[in-house]
Protein backbone atom coordinates (compact mmCIF):
# COMPACT_ATOMS: atom_id res chain seq x y z
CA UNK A 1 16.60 -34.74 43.24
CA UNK A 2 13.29 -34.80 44.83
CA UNK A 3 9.58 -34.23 43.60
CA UNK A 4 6.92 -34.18 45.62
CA UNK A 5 3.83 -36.29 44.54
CA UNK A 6 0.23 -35.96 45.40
CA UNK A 7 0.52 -32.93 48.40
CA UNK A 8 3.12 -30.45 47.61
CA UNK A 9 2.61 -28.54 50.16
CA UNK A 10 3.98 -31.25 52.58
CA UNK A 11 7.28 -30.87 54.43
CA UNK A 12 8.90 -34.29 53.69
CA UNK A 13 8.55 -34.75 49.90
CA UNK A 14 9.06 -38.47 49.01
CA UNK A 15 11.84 -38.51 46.16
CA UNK A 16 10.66 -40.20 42.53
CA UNK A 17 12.52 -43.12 41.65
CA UNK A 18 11.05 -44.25 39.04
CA UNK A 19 9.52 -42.40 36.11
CA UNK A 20 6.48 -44.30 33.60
CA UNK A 21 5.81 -43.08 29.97
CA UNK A 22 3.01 -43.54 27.91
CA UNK A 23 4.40 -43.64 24.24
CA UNK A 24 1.56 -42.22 21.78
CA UNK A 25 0.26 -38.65 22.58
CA UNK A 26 3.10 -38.65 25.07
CA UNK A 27 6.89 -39.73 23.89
CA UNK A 28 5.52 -39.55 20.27
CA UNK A 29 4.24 -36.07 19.18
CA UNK A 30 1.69 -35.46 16.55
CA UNK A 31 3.90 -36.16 13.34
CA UNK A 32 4.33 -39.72 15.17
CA UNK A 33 8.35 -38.61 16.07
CA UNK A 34 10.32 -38.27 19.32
CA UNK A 35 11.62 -34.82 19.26
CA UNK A 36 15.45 -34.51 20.47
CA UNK A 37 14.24 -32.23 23.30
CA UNK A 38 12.70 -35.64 24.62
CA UNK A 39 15.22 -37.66 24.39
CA UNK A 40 17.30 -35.04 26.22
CA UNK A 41 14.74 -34.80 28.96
CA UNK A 42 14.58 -38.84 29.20
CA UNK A 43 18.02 -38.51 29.31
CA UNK A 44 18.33 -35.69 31.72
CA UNK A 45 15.92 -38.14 34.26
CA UNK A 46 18.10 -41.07 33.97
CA UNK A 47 21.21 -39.25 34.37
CA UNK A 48 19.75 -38.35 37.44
CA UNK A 49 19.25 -42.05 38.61
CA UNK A 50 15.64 -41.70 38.06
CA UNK A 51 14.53 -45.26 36.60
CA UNK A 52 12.46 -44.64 33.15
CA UNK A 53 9.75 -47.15 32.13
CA UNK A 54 7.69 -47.24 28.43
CA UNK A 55 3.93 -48.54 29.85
CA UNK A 56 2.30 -48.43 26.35
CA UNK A 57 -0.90 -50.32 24.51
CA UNK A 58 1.97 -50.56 21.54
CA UNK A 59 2.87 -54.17 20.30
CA UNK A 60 6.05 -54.94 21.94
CA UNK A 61 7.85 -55.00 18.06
CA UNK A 62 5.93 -51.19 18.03
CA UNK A 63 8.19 -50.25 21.35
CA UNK A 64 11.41 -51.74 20.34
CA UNK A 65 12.41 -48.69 18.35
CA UNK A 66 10.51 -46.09 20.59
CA UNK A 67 13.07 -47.51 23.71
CA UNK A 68 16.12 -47.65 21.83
CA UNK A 69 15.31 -44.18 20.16
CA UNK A 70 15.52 -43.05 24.25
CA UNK A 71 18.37 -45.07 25.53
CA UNK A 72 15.84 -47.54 27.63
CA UNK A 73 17.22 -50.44 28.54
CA UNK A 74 14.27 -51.05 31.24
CA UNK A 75 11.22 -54.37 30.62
CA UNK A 76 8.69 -52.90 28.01
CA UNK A 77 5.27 -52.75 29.21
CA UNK A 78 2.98 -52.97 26.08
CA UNK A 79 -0.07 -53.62 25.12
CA UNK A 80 -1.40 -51.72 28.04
CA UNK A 81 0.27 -54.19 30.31
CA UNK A 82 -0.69 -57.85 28.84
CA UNK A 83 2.95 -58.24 27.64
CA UNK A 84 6.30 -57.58 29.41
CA UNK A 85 9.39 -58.16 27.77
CA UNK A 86 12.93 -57.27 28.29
CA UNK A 87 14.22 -55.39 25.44
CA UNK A 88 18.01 -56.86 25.82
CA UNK A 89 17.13 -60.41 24.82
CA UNK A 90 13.19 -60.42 24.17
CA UNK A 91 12.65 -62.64 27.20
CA UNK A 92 8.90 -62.52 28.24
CA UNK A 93 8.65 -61.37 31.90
CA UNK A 94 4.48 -61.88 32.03
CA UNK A 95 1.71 -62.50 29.57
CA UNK A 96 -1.59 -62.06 30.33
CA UNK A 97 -3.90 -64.77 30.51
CA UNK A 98 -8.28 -65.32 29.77
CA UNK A 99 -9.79 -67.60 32.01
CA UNK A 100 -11.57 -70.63 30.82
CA UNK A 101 -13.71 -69.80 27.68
CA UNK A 102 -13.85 -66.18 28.14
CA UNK A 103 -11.88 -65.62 24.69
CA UNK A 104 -14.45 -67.79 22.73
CA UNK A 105 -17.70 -65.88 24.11
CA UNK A 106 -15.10 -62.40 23.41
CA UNK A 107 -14.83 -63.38 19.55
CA UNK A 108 -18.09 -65.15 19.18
CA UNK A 109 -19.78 -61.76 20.86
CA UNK A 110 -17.67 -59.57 18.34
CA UNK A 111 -18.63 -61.53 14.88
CA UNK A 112 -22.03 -61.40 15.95
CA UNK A 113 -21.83 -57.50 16.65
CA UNK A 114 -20.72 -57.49 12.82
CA UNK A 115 -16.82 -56.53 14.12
CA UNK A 116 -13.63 -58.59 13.37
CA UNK A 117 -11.58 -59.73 16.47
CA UNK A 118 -7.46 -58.88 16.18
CA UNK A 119 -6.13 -61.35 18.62
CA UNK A 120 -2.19 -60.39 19.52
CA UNK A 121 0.03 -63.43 20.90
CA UNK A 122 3.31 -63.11 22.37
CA UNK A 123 5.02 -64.36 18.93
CA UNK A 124 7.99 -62.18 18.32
CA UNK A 125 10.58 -64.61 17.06
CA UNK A 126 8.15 -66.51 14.82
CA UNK A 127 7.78 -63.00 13.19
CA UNK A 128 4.58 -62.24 13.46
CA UNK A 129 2.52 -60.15 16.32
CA UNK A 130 -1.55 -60.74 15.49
CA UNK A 131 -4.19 -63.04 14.15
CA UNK A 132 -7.20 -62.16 12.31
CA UNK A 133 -9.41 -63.51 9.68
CA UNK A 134 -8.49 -61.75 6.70
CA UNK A 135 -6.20 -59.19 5.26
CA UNK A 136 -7.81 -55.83 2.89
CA UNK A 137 -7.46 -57.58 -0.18
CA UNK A 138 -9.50 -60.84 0.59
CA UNK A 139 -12.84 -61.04 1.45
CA UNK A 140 -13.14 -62.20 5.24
CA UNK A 141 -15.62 -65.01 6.66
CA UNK A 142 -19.25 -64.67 5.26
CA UNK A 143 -18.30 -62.98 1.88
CA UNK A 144 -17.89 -59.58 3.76
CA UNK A 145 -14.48 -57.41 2.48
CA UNK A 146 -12.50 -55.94 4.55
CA UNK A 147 -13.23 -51.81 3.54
CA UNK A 148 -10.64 -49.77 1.92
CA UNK A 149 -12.83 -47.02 1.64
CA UNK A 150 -12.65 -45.34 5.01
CA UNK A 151 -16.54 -44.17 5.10
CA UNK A 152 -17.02 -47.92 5.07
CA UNK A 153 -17.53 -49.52 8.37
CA UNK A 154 -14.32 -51.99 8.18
CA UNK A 155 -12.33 -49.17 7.09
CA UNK A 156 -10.50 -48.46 10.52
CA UNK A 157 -9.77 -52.27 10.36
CA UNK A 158 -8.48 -52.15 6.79
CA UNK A 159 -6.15 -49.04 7.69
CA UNK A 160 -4.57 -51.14 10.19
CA UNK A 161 -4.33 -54.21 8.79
CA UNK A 162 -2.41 -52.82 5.62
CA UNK A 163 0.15 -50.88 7.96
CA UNK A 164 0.92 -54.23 9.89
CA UNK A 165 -0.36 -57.05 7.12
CA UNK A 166 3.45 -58.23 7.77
CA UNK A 167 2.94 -58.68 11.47
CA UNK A 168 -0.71 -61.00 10.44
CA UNK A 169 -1.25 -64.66 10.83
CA UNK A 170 -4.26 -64.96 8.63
CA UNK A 171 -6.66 -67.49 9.82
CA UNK A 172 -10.14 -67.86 8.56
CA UNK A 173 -11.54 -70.29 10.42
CA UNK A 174 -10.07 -68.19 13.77
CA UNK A 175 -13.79 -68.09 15.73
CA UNK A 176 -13.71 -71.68 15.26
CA UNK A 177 -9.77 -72.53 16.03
CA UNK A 178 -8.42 -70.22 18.63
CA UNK A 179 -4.42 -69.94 18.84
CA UNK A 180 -2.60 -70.52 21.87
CA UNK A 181 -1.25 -67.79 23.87
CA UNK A 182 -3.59 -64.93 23.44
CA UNK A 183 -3.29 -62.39 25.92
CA UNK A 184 -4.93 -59.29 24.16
CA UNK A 185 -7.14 -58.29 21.35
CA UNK A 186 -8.83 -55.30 19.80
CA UNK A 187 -12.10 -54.63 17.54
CA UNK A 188 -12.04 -51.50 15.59
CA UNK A 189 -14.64 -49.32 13.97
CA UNK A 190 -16.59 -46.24 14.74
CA UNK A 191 -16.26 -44.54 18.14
CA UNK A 192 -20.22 -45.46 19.33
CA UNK A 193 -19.80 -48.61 17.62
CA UNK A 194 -17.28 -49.83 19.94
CA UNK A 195 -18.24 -48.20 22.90
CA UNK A 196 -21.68 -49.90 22.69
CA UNK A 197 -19.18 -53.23 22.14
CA UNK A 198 -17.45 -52.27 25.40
CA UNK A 199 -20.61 -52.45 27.40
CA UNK A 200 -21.87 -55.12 25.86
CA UNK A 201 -19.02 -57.12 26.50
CA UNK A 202 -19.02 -56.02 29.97
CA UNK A 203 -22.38 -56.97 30.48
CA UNK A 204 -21.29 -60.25 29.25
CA UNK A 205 -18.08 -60.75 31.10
CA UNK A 206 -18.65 -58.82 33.70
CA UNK A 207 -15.68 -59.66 36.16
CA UNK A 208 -13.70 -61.63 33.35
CA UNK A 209 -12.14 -58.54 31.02
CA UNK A 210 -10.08 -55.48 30.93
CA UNK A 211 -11.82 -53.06 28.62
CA UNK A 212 -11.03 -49.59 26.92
CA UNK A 213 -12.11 -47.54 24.21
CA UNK A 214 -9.50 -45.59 22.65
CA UNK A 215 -8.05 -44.13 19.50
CA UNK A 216 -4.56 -44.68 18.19
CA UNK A 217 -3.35 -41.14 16.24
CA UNK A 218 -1.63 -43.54 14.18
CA UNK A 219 -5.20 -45.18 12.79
CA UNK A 220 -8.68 -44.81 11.12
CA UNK A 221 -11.22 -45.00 13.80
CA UNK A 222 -11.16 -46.33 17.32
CA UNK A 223 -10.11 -49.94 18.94
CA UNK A 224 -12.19 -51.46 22.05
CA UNK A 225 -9.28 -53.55 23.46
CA UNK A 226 -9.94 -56.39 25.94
CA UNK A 227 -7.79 -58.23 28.35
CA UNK A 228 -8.21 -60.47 31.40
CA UNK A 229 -9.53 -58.64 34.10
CA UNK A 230 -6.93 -57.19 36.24
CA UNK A 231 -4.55 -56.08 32.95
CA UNK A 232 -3.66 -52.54 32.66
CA UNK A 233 -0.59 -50.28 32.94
CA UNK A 234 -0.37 -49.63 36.32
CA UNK A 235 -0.83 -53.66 37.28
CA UNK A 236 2.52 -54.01 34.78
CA UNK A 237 4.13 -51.09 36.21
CA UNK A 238 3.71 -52.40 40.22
CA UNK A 239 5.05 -55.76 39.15
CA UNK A 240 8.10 -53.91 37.91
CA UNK A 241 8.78 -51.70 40.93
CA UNK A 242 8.29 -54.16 43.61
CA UNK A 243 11.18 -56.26 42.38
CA UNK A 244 13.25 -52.83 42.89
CA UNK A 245 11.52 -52.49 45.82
CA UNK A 246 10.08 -49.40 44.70
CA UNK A 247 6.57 -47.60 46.16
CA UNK A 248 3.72 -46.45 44.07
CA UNK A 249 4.25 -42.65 45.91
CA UNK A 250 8.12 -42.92 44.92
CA UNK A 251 6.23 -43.13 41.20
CA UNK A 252 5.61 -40.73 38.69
CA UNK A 253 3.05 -41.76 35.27
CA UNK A 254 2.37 -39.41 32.85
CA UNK A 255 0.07 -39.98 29.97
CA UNK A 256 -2.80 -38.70 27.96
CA UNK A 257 -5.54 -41.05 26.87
CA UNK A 258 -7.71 -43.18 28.90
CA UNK A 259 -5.70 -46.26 29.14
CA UNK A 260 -3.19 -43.87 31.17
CA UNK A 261 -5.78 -43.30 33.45
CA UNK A 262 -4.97 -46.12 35.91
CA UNK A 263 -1.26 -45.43 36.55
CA UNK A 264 -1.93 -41.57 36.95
CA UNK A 265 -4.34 -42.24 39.34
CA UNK A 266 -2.27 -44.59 41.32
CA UNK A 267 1.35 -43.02 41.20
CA UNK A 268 2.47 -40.66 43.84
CA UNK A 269 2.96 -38.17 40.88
CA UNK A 270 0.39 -38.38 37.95
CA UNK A 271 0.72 -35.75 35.55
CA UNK A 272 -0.96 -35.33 32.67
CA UNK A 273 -0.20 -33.71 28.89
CA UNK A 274 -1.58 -30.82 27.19
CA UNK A 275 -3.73 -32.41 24.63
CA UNK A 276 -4.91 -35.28 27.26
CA UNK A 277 -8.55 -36.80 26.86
CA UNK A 278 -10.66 -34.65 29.56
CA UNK A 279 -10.58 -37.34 32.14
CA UNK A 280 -7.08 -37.86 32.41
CA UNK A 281 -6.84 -33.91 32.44
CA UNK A 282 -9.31 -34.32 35.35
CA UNK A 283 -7.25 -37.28 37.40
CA UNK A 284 -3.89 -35.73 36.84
CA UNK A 285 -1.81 -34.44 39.89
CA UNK A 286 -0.01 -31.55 37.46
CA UNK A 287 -0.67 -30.70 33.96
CA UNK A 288 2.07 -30.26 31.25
CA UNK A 289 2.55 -28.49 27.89
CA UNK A 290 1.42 -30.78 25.12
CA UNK A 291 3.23 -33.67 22.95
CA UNK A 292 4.25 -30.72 20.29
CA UNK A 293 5.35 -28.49 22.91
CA UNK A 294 7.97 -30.27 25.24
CA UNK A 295 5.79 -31.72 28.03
CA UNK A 296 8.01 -33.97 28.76
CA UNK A 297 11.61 -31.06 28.96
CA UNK A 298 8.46 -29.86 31.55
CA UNK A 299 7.97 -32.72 33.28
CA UNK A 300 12.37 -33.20 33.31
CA UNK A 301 12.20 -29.66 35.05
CA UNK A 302 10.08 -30.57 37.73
CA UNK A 303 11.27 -33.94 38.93
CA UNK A 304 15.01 -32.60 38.61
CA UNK A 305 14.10 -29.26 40.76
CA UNK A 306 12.39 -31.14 43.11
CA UNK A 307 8.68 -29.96 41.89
């Protein structure tokens, strides 16, 4: 097996060793389900002694079914690289941390933007994954209530919140009382709305945060996520390859939105799906069919015929 990354017109293509897979818009087709021509493919790749990661901005409870549904036995990257954990025994590999007071001026900067922070900790055995201040049948801090109708501007929030209220530690008092061992978080709402919180709180932290604005097909509206400078995919996907002393050309990503856009740009083989945002379209090395169309039998094809 050999694929040649970035120049394939070169004489000595550099083999892929190790394979990196967004989940949503990627693994995960449009009806939110891993067809059985994927797992074939994923299958196919790892027969072929081709390592497969899952670099996703999932929780890591999200990924546990996603990996097992494929056969990966691999360290989870989630939550666009704040948390790695190994799947076999849930032992935490690396968890992002803020530097001093950065989180408070995060949350205090989001309240008074009118948005509610979701703050994710690494809390998997105490059964829970997130804190926030209220859940969509209570009203939240300051008498406002979380939406449930979705023209509202909490609505996003509310969606998400009732899909996960499970996964919640509730804590009003949150801006004031910060838990330990926060490594991520999210605002939701509108797409301007948080894109005008993204620069804002990059004007504010300017060399303390990881940002993104993105939209999960599985939710209302759009998250800006934040997490300490340095955090994204390809940061958790390097980590993982040097210990199996693995390059970044030996590496292929493929993804589609613009947390993806990172690893793409730094593997020897980026390729992009169909129904990618434009600018990972634009910073892909090849370009597949789309998540309802087998992009990823596509992307089995070419690393297994040597591109």
């Amino acid at each position: 097996m050999q694929a040649m990354p970035k120049s394939f017109a070169t004489d000595s293509p550099i083999p892929i060793r190790l394979l990196v897979l967004d989940v949503d818009g990627t693994v995960m087709n449009s009806r939110h389900e891993i067809a059985a021509a994927t797992c074939q493919a994923v299958a196919a790749i790892r027969a072929a002694g081709i390592r497969v990661l899952l670099a996703t901005g999932r929780r890591y409870r999200d990924t546990l079914p996603v990996a097992e549904r494929l056969g990966i036995h691999e360290p989870l990257i989630t939550a666009s690289g704040a948390l790695i954990k190994r799947p076999t025994d849930h032992t935490t590999l690396s968890r992002a941390v803020f530097g001093p007071g950065v989180l408070e001026g995060v949350v205090a900067r989001m309240i008074a933007s009118g948005h509610e922070p979701v703050l994710y900790s690494d809390s998997f055995a105490d059964g829970f994954d997130f804190h926030c201040r209220g859940l969509p049948d209570g009203p939240t801090p300051g008498g406002r209530r979380v939406a449930a109708n979705d023209q509202l501007p909490l609505a996003g929030l509310a969606d998400y919140l009732e899909h996960n209220r499970s996964l919640a530690c509730v804590a009003p008092d949150l801006h004031d009382n910060l838990p330990a061992g926060v490594f991520a978080g999210f605002a939701m709402g509108g797409h301007q709305p948080m894109l005008e919180l993204e620069e804002s709180l990059h004007a504010d932290f300017p060399a303390a945060l990881s940002l993104h604005t993105i939209r999960s097909p599985r939710y209302l509206h759009w998250m800006c996520e934040i997490a300490p400078v340095g955090i994204d995919k390809w940061a958790g996907v390097l980590s993982m390859a040097r210990e199996w002393g693995i390059g970044s050309a030996e590496i292929c990503a493929v993804g589609d939105d613009v947390n993806d856009l990172p690893m793409i740009r730094g593997a020897g083989l980026g390729i992009a799906m169909g129904n990618a945002q434009p600018q990972v379209l634009a910073a892909a090395d090849r370009i597949v069919a789309t998540h309802d169309n087998d992009g990823l039998v596509e992307v089995a094809n070419l690393l297994l015929s040597g591109g």
